[in-house]
C-alpha atoms as a PDB file:
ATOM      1  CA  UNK A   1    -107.206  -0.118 -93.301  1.00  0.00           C
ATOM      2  CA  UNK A   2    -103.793   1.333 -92.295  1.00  0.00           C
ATOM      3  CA  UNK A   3    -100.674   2.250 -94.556  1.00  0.00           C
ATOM      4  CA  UNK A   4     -97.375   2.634 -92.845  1.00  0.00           C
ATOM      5  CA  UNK A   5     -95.787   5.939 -93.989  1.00  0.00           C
ATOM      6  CA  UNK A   6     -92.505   7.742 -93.313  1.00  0.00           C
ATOM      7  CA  UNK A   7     -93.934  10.911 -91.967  1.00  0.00           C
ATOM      8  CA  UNK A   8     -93.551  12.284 -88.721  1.00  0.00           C
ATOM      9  CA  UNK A   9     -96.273  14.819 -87.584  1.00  0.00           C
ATOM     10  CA  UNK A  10     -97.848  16.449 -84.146  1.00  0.00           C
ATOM     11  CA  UNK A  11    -101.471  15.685 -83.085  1.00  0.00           C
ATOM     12  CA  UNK A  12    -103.538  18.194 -84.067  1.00  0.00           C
ATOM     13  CA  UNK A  13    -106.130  20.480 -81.962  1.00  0.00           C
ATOM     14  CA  UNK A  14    -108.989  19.236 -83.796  1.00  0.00           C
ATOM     15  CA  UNK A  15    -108.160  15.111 -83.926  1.00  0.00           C
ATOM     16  CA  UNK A  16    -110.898  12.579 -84.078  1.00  0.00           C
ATOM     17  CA  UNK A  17    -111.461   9.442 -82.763  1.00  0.00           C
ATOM     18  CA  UNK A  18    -114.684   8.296 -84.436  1.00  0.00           C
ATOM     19  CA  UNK A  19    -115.007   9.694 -87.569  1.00  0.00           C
ATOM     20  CA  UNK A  20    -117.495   8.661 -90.960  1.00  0.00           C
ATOM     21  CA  UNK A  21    -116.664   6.237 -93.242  1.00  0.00           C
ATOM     22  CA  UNK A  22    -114.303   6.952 -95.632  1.00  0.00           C
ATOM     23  CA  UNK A  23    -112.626   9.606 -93.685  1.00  0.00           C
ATOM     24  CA  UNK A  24    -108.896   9.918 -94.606  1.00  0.00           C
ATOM     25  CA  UNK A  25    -107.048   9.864 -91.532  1.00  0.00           C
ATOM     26  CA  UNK A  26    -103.297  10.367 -90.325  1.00  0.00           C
ATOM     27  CA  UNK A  27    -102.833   7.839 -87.184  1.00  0.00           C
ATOM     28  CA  UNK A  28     -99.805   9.755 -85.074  1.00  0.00           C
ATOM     29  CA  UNK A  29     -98.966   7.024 -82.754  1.00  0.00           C
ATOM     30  CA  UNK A  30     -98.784   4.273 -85.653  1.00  0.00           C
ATOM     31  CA  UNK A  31     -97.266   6.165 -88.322  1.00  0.00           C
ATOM     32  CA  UNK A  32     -99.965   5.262 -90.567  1.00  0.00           C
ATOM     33  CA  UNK A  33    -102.506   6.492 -93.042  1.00  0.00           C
ATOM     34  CA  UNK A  34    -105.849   5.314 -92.203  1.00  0.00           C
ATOM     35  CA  UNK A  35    -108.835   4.842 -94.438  1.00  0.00           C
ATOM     36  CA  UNK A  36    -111.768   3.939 -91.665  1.00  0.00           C
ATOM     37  CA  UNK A  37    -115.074   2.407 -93.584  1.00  0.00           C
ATOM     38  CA  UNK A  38    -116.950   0.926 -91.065  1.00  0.00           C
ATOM     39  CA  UNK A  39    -117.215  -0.693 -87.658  1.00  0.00           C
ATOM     40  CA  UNK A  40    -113.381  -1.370 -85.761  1.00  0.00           C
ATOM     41  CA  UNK A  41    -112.950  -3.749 -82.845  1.00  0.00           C
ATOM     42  CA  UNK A  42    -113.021  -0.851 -80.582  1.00  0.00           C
ATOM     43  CA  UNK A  43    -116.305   0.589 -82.344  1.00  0.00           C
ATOM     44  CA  UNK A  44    -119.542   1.283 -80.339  1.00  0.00           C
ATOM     45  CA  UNK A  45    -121.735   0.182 -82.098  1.00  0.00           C
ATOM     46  CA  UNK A  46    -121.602   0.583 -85.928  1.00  0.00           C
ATOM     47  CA  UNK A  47    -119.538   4.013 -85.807  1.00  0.00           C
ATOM     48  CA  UNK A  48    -115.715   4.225 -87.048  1.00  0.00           C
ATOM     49  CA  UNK A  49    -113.482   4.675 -84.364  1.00  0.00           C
ATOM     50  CA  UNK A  50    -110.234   4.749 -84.437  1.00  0.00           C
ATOM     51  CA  UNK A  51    -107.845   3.472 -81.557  1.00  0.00           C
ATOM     52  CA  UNK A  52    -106.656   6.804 -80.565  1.00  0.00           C
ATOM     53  CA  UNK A  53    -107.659  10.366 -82.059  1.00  0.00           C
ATOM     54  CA  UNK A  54    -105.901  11.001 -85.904  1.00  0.00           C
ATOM     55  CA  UNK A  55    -105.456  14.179 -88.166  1.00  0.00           C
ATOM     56  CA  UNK A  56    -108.088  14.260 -90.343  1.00  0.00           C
ATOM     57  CA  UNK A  57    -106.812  14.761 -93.853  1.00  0.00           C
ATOM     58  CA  UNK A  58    -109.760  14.786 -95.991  1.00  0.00           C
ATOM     59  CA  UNK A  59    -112.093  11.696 -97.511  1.00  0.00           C
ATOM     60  CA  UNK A  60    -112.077   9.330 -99.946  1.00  0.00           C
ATOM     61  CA  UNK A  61    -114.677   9.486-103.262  1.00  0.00           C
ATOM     62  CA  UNK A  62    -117.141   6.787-103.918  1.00  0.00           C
ATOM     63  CA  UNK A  63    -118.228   4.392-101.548  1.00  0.00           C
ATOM     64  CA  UNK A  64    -115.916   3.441 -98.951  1.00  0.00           C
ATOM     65  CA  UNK A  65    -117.286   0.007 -98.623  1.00  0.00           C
ATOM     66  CA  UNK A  66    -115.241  -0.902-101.473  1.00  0.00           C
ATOM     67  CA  UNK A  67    -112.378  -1.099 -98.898  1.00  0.00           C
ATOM     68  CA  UNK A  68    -113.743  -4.511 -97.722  1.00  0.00           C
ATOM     69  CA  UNK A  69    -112.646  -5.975-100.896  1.00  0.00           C
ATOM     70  CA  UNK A  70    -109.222  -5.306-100.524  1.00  0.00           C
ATOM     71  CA  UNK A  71    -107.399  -8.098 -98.814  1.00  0.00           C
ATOM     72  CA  UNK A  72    -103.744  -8.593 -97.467  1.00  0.00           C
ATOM     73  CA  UNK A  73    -100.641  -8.045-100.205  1.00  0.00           C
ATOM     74  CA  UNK A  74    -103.243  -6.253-102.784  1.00  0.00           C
ATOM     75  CA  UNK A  75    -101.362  -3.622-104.310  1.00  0.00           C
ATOM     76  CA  UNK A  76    -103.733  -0.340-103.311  1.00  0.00           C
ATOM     77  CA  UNK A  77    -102.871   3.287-104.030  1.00  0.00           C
ATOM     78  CA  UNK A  78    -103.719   6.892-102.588  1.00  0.00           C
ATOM     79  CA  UNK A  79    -103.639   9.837-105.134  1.00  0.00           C
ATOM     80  CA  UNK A  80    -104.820  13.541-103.926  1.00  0.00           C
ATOM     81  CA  UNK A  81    -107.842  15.063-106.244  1.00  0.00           C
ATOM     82  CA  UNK A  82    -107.311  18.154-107.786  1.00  0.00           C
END
């Protein structure tokens, strides 16, 4: 799952390509937020990798399967635990 976003930032020295589920990612190239929670077309396997290496930000709480429900036009929003 990827959220455009309006933030402009450099790759950092330790980006990831395949990361674990639920990983909250920052994808440099698309300008994106990305929220990885299980296989992606370019996946070996059933690992989560991305298309090209992201900033890891931090990771989501709860099962991130509970991404697959989410379908195109659903309202879905990202808040930072304290």
């Amino acid at each position: 799952m990827y959220f455009i976003v309006p933030i402009h930032a450099e790759l950092e020295p330790d980006a990831q390509q395949v990361v674990p589920p639920g990983t909250i990612c920052y994808w440099i190239h698309g300008q994106s937020l990305a929220l990885p929670f299980g296989p992606t077309p370019v996946s070996q396997g059933n690992e989560c990798r991305l298309v090209t290496k992201t900033n890891i930000l931090g990771k989501l709480e709860g099962d991130p399967r509970i991404l697959k429900s989410i379908r195109d036009g659903d309202e879905v929003r990202v808040e930072v635990a304290e």
